[in-house]
Each structure stands twice: as structure tokens, then as C-alpha cells.
N, C-alpha and C. Protein backbone atom coordinates (compact mmCIF):
# COMPACT_ATOMS: atom_id res chain seq x y z
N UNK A 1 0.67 -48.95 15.92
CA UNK A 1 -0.40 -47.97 15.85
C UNK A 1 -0.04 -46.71 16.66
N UNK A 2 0.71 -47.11 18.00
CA UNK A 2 0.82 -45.57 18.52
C UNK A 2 2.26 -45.15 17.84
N UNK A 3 3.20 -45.84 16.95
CA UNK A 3 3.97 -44.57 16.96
C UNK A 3 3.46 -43.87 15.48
N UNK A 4 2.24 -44.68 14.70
CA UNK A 4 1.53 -43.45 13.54
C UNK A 4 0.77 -42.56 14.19
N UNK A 5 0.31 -42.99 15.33
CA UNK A 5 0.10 -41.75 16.27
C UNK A 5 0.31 -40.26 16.09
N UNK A 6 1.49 -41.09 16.94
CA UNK A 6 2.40 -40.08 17.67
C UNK A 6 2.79 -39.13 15.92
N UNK A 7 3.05 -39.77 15.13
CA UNK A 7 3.91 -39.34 13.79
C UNK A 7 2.63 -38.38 13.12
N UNK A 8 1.39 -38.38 13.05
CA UNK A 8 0.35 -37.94 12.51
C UNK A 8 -0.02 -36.30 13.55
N UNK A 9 0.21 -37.24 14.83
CA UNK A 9 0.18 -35.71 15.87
C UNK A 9 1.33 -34.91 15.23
N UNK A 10 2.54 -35.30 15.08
CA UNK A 10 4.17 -33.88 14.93
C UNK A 10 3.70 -33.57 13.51
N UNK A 11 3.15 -34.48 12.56
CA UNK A 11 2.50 -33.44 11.16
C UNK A 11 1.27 -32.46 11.60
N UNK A 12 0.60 -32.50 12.50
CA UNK A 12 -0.52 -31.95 12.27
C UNK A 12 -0.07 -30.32 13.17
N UNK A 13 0.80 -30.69 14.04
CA UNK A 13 1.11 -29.61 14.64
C UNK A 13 2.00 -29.07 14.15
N UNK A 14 2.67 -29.76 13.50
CA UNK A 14 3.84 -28.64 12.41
C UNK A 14 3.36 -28.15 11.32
N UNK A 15 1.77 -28.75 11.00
CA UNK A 15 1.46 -27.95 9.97
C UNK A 15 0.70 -26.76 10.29
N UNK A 16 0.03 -27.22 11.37
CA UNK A 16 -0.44 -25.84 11.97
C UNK A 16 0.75 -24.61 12.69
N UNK A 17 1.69 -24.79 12.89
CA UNK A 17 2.80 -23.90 13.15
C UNK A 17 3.16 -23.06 11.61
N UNK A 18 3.31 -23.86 10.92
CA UNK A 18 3.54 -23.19 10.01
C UNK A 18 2.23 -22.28 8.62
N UNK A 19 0.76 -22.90 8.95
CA UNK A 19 0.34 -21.25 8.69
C UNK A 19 0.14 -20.17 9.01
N UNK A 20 0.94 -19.63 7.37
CA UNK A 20 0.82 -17.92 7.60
C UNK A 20 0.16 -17.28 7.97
N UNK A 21 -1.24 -17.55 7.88
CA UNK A 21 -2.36 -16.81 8.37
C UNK A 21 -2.25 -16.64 9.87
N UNK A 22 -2.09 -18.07 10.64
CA UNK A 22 -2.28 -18.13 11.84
C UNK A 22 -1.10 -17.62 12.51
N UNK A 23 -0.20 -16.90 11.92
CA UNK A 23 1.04 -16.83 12.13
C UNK A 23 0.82 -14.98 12.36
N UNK A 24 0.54 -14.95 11.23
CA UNK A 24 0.30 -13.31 10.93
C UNK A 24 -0.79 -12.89 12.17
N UNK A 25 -1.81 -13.68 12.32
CA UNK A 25 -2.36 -12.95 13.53
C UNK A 25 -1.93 -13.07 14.52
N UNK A 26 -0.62 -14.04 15.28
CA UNK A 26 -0.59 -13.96 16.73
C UNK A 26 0.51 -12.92 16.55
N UNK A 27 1.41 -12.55 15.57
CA UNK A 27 2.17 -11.64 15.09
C UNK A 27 1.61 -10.10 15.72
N UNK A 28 0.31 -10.31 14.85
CA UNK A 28 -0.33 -8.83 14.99
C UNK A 28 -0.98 -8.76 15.90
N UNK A 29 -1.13 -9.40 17.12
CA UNK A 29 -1.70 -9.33 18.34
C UNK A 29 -0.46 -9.03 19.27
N UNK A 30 0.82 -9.54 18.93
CA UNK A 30 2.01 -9.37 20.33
C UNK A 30 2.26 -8.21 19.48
N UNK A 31 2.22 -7.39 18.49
CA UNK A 31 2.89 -5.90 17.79
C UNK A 31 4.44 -6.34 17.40
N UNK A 32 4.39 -7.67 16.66
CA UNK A 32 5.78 -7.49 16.45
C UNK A 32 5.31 -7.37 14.78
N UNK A 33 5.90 -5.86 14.39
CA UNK A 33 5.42 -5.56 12.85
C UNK A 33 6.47 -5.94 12.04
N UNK A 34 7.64 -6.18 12.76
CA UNK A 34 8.86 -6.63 11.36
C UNK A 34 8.03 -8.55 11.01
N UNK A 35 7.94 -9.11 11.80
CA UNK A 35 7.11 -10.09 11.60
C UNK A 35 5.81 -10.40 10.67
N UNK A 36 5.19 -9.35 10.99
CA UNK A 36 3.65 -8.92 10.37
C UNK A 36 3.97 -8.74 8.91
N UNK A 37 5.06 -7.79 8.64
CA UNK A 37 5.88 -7.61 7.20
C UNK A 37 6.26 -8.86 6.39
N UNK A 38 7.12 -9.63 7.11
CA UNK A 38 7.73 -10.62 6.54
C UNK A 38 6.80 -11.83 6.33
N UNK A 39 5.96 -11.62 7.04
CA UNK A 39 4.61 -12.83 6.63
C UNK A 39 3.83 -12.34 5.42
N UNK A 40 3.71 -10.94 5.63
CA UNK A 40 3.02 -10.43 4.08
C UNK A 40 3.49 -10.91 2.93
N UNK A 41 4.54 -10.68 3.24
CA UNK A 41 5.54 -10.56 2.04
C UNK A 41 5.47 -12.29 1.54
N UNK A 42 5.70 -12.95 2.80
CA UNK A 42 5.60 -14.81 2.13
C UNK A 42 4.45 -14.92 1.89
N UNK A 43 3.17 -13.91 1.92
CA UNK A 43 1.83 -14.42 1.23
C UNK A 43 0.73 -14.74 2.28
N UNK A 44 1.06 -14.48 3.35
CA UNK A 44 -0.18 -14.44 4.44
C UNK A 44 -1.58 -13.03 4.04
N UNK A 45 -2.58 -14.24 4.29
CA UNK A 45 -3.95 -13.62 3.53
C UNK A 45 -4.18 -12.32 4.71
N UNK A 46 -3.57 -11.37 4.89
CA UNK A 46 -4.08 -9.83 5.59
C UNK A 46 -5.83 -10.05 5.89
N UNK A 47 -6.52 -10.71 4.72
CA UNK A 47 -8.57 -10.37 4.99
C UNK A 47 -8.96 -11.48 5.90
N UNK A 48 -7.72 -12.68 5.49
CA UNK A 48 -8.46 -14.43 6.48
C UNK A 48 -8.89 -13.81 7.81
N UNK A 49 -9.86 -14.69 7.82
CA UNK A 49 -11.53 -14.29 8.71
C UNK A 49 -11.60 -13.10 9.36
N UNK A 50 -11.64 -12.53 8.60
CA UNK A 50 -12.60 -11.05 8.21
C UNK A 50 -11.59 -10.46 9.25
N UNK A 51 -10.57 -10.01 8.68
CA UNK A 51 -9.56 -9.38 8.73
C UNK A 51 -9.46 -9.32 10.22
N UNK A 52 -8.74 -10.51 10.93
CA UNK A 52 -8.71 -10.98 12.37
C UNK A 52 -7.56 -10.44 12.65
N UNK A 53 -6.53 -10.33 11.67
CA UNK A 53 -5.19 -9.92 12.40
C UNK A 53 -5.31 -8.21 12.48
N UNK A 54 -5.85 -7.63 11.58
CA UNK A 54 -5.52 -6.10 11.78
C UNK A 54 -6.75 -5.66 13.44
N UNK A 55 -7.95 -6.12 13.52
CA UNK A 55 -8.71 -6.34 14.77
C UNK A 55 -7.62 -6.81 15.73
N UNK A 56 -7.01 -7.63 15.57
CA UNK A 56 -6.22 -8.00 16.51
C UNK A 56 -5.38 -7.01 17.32
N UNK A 57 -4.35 -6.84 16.33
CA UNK A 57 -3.47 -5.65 16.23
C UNK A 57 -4.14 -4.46 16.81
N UNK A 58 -5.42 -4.00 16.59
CA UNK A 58 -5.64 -2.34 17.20
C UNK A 58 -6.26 -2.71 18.14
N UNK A 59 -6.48 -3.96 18.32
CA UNK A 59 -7.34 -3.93 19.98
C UNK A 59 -6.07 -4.16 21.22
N UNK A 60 -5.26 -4.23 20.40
CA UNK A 60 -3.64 -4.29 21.55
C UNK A 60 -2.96 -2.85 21.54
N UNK A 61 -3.50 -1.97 20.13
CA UNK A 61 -2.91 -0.77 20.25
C UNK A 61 -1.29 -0.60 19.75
N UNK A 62 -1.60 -1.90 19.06
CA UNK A 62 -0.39 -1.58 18.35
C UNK A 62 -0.68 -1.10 17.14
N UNK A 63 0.09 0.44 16.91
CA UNK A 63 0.08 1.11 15.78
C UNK A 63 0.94 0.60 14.81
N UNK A 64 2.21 0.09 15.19
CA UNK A 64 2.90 -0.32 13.90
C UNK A 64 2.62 -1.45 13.17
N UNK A 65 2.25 -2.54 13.57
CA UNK A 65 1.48 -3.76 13.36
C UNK A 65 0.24 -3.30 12.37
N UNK A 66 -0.61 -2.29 12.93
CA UNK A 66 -1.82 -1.77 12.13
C UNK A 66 -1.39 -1.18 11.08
N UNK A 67 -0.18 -0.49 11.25
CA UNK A 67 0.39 0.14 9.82
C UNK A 67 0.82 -0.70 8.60
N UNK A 68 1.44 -1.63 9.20
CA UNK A 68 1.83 -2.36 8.14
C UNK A 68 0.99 -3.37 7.29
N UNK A 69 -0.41 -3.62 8.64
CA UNK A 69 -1.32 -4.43 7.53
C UNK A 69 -2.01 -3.69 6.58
């Protein structure tokens, strides 16, 4: 039982690592916009919850991040 555990925890956190969404906003919160780009581009939703990453992005003042969303 604990090593389906343990095996259910490394899916759940690798699946959360790997959405785009959640990806694209910590992206657009540190201003790294070549990032912000390349998540667009694989299909990260720019509006998911009410457009959190571009809020993100200008409340850090990052302009290029804001540009690109």
C-alpha cells in the first residue's frame, strides 16, 4: 500500500508540473517571455482563470511577458 502511495504521489505531481496553464502563469509572474511564448505556442489557455497569467505578469511589471500574452 505505501509504495502505490508513494507511486500515485510522483503521478500527481508530475502531472501537475506539467500543466501548461500552471506553467504559463508562474512563467508570467518571474517575466521569463521566451517561456510565456513557447507555452503559447504548445497551447497554454492565455484566459485560464480569468486571465491570471497576464495579471500576473503586469503586477511584476514585466512588459515583455505582457507583450507576448
Amino acid at each position: 500500500m505505501k509504495s502505490l502511495r508513494s507511486y500515485m504521489w510522483r503521478v500527481a505531481s508530475w502531472t501537475y508540473v506539467m500543466d501548461k496553464n500552471i506553467a504559463l502563469r508562474h512563467a508570467a509572474r518571474r517575466g521569463a517571455s521566451n517561456a510565456v511564448r513557447v507555452l503559447l505556442e504548445a497551447g497554454a489557455d492565455v484566459h485560464a482563470l480569468g486571465d491570471e497569467a497576464l495579471r500576473r505578469a503586469t503586477l511584476n511589471g514585466h512588459t515583455d511577458a505582457v507583450k507576448a500574452l
